[in-house]
Protein backbone atom coordinates (compact mmCIF):
# COMPACT_ATOMS: atom_id res chain seq x y z
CA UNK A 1 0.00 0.00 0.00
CA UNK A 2 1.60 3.34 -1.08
CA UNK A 3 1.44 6.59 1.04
CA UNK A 4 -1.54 8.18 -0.70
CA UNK A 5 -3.83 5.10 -0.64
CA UNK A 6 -2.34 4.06 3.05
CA UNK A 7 -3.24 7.39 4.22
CA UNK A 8 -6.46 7.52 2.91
CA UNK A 9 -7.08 4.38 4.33
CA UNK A 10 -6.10 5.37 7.91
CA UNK A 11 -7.98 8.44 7.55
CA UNK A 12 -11.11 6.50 6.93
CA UNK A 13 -10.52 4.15 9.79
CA UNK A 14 -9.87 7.33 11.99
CA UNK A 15 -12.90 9.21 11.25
CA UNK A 16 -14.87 6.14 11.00
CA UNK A 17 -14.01 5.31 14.46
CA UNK A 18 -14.04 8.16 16.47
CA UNK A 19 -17.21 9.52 14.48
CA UNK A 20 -18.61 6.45 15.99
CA UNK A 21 -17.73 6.59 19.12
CA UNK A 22 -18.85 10.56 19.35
CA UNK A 23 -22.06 10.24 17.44
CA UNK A 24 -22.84 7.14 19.94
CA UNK A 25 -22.48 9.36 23.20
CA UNK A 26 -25.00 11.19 21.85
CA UNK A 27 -27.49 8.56 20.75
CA UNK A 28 -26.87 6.57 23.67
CA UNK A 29 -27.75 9.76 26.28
CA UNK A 30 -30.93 11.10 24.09
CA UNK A 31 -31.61 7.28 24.51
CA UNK A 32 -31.19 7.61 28.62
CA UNK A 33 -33.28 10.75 28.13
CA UNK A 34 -36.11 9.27 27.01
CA UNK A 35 -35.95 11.15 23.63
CA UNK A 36 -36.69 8.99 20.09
CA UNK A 37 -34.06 9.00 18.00
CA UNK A 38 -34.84 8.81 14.42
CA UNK A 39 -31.36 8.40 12.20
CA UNK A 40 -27.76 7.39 13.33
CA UNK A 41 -25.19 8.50 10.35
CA UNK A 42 -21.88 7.96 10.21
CA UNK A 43 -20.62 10.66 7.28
CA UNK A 44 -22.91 12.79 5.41
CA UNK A 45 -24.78 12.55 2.04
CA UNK A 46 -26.56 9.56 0.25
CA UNK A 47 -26.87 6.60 2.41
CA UNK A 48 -24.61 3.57 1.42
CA UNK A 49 -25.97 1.16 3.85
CA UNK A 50 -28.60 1.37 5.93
CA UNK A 51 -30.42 -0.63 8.33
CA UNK A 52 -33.94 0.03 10.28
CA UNK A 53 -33.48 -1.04 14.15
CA UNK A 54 -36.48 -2.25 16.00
CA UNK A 55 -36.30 0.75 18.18
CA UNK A 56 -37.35 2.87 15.00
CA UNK A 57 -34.12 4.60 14.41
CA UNK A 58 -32.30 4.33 10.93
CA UNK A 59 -28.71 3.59 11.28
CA UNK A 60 -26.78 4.38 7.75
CA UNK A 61 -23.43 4.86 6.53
CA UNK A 62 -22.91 7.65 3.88
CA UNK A 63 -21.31 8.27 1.07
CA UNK A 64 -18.84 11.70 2.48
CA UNK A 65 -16.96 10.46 5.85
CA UNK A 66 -16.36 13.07 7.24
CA UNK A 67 -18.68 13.58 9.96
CA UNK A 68 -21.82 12.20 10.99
CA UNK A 69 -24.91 13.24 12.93
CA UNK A 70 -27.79 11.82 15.41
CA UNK A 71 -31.23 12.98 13.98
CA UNK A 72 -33.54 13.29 17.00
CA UNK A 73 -37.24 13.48 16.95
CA UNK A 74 -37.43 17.90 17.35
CA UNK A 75 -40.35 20.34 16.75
CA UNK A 76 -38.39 22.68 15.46
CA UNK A 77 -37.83 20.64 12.39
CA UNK A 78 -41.76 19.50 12.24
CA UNK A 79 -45.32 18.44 13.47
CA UNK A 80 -44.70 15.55 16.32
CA UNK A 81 -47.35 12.79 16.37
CA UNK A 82 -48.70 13.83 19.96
CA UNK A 83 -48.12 10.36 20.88
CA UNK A 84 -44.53 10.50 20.51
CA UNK A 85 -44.49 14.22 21.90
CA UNK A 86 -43.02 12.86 25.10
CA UNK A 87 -40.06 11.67 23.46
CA UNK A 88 -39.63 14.95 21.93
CA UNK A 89 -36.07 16.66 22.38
CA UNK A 90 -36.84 20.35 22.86
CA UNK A 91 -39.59 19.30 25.33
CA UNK A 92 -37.10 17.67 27.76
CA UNK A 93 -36.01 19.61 30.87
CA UNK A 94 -32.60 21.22 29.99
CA UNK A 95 -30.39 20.05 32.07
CA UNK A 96 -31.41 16.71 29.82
CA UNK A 97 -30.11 18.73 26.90
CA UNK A 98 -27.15 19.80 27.90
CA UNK A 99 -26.20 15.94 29.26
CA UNK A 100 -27.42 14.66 25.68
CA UNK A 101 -25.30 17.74 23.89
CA UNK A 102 -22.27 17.37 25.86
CA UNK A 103 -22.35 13.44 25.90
CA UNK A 104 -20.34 13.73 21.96
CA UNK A 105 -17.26 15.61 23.61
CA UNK A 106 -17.71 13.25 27.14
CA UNK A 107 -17.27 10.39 24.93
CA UNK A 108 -13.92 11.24 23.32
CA UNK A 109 -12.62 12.29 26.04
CA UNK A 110 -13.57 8.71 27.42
CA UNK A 111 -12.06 7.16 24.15
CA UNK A 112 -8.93 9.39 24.79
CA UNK A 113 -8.79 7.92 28.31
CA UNK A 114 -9.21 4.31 26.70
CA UNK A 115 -6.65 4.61 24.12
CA UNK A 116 -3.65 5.77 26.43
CA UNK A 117 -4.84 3.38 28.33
CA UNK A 118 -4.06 0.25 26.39
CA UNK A 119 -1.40 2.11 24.95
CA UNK A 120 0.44 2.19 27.86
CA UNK A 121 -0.29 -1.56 28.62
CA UNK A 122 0.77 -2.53 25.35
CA UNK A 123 4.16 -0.37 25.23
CA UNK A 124 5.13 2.14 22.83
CA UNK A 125 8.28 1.61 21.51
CA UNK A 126 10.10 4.82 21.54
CA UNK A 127 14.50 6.36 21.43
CA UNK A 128 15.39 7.55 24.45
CA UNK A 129 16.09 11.37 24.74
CA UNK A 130 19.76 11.33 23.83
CA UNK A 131 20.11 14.61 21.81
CA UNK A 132 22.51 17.03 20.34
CA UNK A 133 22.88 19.87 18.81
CA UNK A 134 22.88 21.46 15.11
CA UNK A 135 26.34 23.55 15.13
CA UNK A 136 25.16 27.41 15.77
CA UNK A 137 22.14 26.88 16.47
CA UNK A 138 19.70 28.35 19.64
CA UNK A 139 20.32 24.55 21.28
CA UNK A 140 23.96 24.43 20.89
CA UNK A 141 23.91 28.32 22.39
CA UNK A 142 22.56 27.21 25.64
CA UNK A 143 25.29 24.70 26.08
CA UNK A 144 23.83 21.41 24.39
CA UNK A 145 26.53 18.99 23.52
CA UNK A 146 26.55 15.59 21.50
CA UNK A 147 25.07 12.70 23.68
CA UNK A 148 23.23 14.52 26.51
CA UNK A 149 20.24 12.67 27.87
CA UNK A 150 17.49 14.95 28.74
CA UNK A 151 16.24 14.19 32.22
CA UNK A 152 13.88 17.20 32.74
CA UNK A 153 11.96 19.71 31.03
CA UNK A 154 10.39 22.48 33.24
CA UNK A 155 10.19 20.63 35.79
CA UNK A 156 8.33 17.34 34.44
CA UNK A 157 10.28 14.33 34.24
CA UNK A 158 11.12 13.20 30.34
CA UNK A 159 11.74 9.50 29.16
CA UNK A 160 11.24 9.32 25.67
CA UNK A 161 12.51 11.54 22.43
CA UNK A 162 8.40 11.76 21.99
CA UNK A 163 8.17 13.25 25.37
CA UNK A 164 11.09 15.50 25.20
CA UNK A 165 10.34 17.23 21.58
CA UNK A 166 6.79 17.19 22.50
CA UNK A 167 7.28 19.82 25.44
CA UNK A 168 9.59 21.39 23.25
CA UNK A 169 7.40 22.12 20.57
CA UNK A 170 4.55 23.28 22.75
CA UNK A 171 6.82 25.57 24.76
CA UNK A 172 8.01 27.26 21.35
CA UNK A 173 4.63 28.63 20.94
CA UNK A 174 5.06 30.88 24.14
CA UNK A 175 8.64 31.80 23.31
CA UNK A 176 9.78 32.04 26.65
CA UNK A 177 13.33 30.63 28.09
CA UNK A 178 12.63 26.69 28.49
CA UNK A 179 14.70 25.21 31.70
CA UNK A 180 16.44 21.44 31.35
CA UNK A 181 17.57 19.35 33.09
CA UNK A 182 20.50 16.76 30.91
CA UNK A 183 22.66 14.35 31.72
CA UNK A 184 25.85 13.88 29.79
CA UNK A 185 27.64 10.30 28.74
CA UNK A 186 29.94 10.65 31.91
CA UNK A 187 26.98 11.01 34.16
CA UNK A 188 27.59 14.74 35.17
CA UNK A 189 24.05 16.61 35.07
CA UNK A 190 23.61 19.83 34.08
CA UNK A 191 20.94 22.50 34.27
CA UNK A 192 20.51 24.74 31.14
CA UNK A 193 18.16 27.54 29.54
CA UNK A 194 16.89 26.96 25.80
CA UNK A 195 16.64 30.78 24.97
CA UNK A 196 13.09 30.54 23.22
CA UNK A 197 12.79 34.18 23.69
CA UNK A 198 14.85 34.52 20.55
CA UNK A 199 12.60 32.32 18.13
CA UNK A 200 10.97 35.20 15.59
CA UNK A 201 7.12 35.80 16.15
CA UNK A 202 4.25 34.60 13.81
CA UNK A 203 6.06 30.99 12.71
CA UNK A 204 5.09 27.14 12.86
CA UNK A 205 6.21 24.95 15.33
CA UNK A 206 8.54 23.15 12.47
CA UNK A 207 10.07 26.19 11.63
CA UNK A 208 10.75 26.63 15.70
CA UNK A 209 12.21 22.67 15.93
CA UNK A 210 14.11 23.38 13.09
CA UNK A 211 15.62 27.42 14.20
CA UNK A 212 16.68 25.47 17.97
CA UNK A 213 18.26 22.90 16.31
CA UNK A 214 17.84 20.04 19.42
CA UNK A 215 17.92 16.83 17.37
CA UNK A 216 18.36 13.21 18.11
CA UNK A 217 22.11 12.32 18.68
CA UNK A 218 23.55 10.16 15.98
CA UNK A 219 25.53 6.71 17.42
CA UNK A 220 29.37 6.74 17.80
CA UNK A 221 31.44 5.91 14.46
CA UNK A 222 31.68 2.17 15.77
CA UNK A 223 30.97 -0.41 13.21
CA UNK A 224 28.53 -2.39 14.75
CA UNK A 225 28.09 -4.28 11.79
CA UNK A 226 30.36 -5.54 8.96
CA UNK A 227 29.03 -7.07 5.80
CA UNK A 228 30.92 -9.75 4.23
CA UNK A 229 31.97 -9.30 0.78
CA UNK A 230 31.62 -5.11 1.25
CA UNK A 231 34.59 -3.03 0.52
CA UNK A 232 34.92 -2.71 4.68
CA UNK A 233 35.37 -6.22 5.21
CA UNK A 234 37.34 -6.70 2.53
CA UNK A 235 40.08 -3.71 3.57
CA UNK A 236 40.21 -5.49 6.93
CA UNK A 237 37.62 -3.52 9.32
CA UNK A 238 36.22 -5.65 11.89
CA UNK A 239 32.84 -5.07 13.95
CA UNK A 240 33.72 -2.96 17.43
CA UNK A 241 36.08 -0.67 15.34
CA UNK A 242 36.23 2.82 15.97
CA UNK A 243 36.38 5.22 13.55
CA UNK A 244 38.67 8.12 14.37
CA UNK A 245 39.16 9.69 10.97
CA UNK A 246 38.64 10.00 6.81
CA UNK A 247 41.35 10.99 4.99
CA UNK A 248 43.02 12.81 8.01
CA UNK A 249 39.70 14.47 8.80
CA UNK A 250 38.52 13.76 12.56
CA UNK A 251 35.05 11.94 12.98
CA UNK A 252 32.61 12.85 15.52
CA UNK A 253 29.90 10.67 15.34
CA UNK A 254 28.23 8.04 12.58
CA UNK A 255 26.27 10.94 10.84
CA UNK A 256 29.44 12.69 10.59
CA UNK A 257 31.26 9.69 9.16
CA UNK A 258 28.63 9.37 6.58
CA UNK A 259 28.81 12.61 5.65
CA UNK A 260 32.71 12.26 5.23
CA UNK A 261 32.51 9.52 2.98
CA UNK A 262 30.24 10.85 0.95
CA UNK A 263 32.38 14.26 0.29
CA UNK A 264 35.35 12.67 0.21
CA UNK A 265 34.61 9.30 -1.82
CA UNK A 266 32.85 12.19 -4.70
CA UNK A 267 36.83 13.31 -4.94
CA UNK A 268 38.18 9.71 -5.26
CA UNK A 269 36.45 6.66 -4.08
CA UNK A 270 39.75 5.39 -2.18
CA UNK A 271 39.56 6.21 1.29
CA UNK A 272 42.28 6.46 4.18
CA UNK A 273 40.49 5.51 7.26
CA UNK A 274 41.80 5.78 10.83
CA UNK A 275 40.78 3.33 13.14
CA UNK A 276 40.89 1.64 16.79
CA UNK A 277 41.07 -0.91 17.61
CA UNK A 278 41.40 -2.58 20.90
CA UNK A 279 44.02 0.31 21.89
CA UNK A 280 45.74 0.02 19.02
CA UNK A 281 45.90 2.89 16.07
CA UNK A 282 45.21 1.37 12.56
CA UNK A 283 45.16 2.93 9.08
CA UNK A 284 42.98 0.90 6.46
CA UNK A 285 42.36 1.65 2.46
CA UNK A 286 39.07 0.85 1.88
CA UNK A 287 37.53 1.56 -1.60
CA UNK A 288 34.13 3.11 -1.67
CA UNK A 289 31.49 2.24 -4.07
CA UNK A 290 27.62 3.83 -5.05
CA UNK A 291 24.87 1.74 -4.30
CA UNK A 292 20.99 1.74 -3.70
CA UNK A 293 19.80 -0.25 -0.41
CA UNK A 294 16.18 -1.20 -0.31
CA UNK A 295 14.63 1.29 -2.98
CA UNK A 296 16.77 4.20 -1.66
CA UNK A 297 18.79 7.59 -3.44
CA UNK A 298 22.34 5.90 -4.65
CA UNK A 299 24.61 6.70 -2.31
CA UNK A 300 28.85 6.25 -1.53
CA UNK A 301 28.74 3.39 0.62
CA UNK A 302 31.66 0.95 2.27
CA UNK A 303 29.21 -1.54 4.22
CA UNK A 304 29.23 -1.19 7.66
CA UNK A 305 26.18 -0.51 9.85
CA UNK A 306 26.02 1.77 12.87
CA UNK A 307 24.93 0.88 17.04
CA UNK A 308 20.90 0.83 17.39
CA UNK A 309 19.60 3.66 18.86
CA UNK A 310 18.62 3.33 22.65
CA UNK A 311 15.50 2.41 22.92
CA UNK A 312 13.05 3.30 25.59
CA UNK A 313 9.58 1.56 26.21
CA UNK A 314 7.05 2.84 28.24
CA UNK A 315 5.28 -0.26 29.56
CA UNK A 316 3.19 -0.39 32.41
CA UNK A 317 0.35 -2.36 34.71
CA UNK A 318 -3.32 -1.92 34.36
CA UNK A 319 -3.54 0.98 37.46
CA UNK A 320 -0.81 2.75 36.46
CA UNK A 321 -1.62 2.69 32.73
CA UNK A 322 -4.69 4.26 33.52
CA UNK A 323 -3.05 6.72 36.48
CA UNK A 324 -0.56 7.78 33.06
CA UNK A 325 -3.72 7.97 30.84
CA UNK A 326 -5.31 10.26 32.74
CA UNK A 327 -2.23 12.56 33.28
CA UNK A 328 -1.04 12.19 30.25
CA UNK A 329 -5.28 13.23 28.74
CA UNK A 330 -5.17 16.37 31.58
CA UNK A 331 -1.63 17.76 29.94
CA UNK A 332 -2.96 17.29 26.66
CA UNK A 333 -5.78 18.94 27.50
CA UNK A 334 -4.38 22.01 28.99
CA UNK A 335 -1.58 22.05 26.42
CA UNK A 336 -4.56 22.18 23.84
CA UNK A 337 -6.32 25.36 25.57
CA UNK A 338 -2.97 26.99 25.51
CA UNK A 339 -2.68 26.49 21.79
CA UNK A 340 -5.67 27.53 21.68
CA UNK A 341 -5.47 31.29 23.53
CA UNK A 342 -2.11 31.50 22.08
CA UNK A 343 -3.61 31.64 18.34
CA UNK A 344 -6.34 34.17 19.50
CA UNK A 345 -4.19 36.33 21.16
CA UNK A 346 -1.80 36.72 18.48
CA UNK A 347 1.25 34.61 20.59
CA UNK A 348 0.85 31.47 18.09
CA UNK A 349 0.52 31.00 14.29
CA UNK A 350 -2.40 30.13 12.77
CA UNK A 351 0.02 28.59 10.54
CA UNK A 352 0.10 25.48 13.40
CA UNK A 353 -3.50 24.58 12.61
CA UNK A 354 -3.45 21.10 10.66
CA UNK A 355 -6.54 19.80 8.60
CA UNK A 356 -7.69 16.69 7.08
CA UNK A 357 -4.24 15.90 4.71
CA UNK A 358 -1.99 16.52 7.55
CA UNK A 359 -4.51 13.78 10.12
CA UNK A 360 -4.27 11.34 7.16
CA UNK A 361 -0.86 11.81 6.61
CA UNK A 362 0.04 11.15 10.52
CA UNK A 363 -2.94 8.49 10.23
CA UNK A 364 -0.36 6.72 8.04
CA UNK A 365 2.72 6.75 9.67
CA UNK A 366 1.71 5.94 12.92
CA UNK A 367 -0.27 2.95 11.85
CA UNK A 368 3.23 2.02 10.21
CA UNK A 369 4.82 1.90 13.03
CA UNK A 370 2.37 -0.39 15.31
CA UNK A 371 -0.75 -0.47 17.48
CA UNK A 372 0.48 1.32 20.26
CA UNK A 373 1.81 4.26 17.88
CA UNK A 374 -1.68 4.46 16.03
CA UNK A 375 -3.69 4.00 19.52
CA UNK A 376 -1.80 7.35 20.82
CA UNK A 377 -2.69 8.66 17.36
CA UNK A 378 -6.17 8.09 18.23
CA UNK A 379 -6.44 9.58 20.95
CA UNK A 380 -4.58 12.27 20.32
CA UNK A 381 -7.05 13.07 17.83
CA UNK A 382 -10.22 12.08 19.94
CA UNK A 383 -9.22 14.66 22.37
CA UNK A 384 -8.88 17.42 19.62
CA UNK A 385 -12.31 16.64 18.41
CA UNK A 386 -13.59 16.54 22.15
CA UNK A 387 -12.49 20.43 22.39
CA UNK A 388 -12.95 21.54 18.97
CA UNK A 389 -16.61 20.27 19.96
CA UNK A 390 -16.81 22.21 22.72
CA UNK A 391 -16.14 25.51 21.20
CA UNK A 392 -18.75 28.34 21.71
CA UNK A 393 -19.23 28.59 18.10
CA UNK A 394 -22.52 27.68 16.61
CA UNK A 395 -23.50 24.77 15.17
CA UNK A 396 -20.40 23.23 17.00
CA UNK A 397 -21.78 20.99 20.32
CA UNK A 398 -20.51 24.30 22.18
CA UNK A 399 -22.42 26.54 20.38
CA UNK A 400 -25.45 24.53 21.39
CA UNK A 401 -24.41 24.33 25.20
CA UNK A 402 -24.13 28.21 25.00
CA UNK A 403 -28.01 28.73 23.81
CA UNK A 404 -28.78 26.14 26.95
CA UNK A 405 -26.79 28.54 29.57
CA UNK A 406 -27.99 31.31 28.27
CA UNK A 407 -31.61 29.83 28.25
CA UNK A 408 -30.83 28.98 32.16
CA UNK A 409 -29.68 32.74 33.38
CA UNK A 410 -33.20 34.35 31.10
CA UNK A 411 -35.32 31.29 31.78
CA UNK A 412 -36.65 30.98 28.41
CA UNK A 413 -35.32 29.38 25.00
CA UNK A 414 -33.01 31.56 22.50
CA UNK A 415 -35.15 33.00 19.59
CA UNK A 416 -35.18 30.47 16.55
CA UNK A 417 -33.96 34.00 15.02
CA UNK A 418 -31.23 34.28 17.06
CA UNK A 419 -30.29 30.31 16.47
CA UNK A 420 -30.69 30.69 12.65
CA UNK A 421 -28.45 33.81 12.62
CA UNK A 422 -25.73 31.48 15.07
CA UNK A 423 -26.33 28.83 12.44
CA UNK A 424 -24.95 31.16 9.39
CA UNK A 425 -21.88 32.53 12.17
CA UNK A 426 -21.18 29.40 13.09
CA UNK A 427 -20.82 27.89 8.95
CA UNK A 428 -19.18 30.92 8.08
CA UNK A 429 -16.23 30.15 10.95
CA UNK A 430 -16.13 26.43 10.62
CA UNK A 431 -15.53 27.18 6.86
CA UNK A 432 -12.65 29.18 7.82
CA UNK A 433 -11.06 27.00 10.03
CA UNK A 434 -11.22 24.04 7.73
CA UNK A 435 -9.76 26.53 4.60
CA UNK A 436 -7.37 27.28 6.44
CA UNK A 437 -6.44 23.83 8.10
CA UNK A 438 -6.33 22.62 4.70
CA UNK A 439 -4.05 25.64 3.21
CA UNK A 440 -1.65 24.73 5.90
CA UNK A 441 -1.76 21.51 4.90
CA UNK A 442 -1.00 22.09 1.26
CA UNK A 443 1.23 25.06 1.91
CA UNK A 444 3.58 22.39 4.14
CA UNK A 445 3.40 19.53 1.30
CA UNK A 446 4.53 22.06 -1.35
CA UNK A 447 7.26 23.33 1.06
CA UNK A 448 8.99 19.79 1.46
């Protein structure tokens, strides 16, 4: 399956899912409520299955998946049968309302909770934090060398490379100096100041990552692996050898050493290597040659492969899965709202807003890397769609909880006027939102 038809895919298991799930708090409340429930859709448009329960209510797939809806029986959209005109939704007390309104959001933030949950049962595979830094840049300024393991970011312990560029990325959007806490390969810890202050205003968080410079640390130049028959083996190296040099030119780390041979083996494919070995100093001539592993760009290779990357797992038991779920959902959630007043108040891009390409795009890739990956993608994306929800903007499940508190404090319901005009608001901004989730999206493809 290629990338456009994989993320399609995963974008249609996504929404399908979590439509579900959100669609069903509702149904399942007005159901609590007393109230008759006449359609449950999953996506919009012509119906491409459908099904008549015996409760009366129409459950349907459509043909557009990106949404769906709970069609309630509602006099504002009809005559009711006075038979039925207790199960009428307008007629129910509102604090019924509001519980059947609110009961979308509740449930993804109960599928959030449910995802982490078994996500952290299961074990996400994950690199531990062992950074360094890109030379000149804002990280290597504030004292960030090759190898440091992040312990601490402001404060809150770090264990992964998800968890450490994570809080990095959200505290870009507030450009304000970022404390750590790192440990380097001798076991000396050190406390130092990312100076996010200097990030220029009005950018994306990729652009911030990518200004600071704080990236993953490449492995030593060991040759962890040596393949037979390669111009390595065949010059003599031996797995466990350290690479000191290329053609007299020091090597830092395994990135570095690629990046040697490549410049150097584009001036003359025979290469001088330095190497140790066991204590003792060798020099090797090892001829480089192009080649293409696995569908990749042709590239000056000499066969050797580099130390795995420490790897860190977050595994855990059934209580204190769901203790980390629920942290891990109330950061998220609070991260979210930041975001959030950030962009109105000018702090944050709007240019951080993602739409439907970038979800199935990051559909994709998590699903390619496992169940635990794609569960945390989930519910990442639940809890969006839990606050987006919750928005006071008409025709949103907000919009609809603000008529009900508003009906509360003047005691009677909000003019269908009123609601008509909110409906029209409330298009208008979702419209704009989505145009400009999906520019993003584009504008970021076309930038790669």
């Amino acid at each position: 399956m290629n990338a456009f038809f994989g993320s399609v895919f995963w974008l249609l298991v996504t929404l399908g899912v979590l439509v579900t799930f959100h669609e069903f708090g509702h149904y399942w409340v007005a159901r609590r409520c007393g109230v008759k429930v006449l359609r449950f859709s999953v996506g919009f448009g012509r119906a491409i299955w459908s099904r008549k329960g015996r409760d009366g209510c129409e459950y349907q797939v459509a043909a557009i998946p990106l949404g769906g809806y709970v069609k309630m029986l509602d006099a504002r959209e009809g005559d009711v049968d006075p038979a039925l005109r207790d199960q009428e939704f307008t007629g129910k007390p509102i604090w019924q309302r509001i519980a059947i309104v609110a009961a979308g959001p509740g449930f993804n933030l109960l599928f959030t909770v449910i995802a982490l949950w078994l996500m952290f049962m299961l074990g996400k595979p994950d690199i531990a934090p062992i950074v360094t830094a890109a030379p000149h840049s804002l990280a290597a300024t504030a004292g960030i060398r090759a190898g440091d393991r992040i312990e601490q970011i402001d404060g809150e312990d770090i264990a992964t490379w998800s968890d450490a560029i994570d809080t990095v990325a959200n505290a870009t959007l507030g450009r304000q100096p970022l404390p750590l806490t790192v440990v380097d390969p001798q076991g000396q810890t050190r406390h130092l100041i990312l100076p996010l202050q200097q990030l220029a205003a009005g950018q994306d968080v990729g652009s911030y990552i990518e200004t600071l410079g704080l990236q993953l640390a490449s492995p030593p130049p060991v040759a962890a692996t040596v393949v037979p028959g390669q111009p390595a083996a065949r010059a003599g190296l031996q797995p466990g050898d350290l690479i000191q040099k290329v053609n007299g030119q020091a090597v830092v780390d395994f990135q570095d050493f690629s990046h040697h041979v490549a410049q150097q083996a584009a001036l003359d494919p025979t290469l001088q290597l330095q190497v140790l070995r066991r204590q003792q100093v060798l020099q090797l001539t090892v001829t480089a040659r192009k080649e293409s592993m696995e569908g990749s760009p042709v590239r000056w290779m000499i066969g050797i492969g580099s130390q795995p990357a420490v790897m860190a797992t977050l595994r855990y038991g059934p209580f204190k899965a769901f203790e980390a779920a629920l942290a891990t959902t109330w950061h998220n959630t609070r991260q979210s709202f930041n975001l959030i007043g950030k962009m109105l108040s000018g702090q944050a891009s709007t240019r951080n807003l993602s739409g439907v390409v970038g979800i199935a795009q990051v559909a994709n890739s998590s699903a390619q890397m496992g169940l635990a990956w794609f569960l945390n993608f989930l519910a990442m994306v639940s809890l969006s769609l839990a606050i987006i929800n919750l928005l006071p903007i008409p025709i949103l499940d907000g919009g609809h909880l603000l008529y009900y508190l508003i009906e509360l404090v003047k005691g009677s319901p909000v003019s269908e006027r009123i609601m008509l005009a909110g409906q029209y608001v409330g298009l208008v901004l979702l419209f704009t939102l989505m145009g400009l989730a999906f520019y993003n999206d584009i504008h970021r493809i076309l930038s790669s």
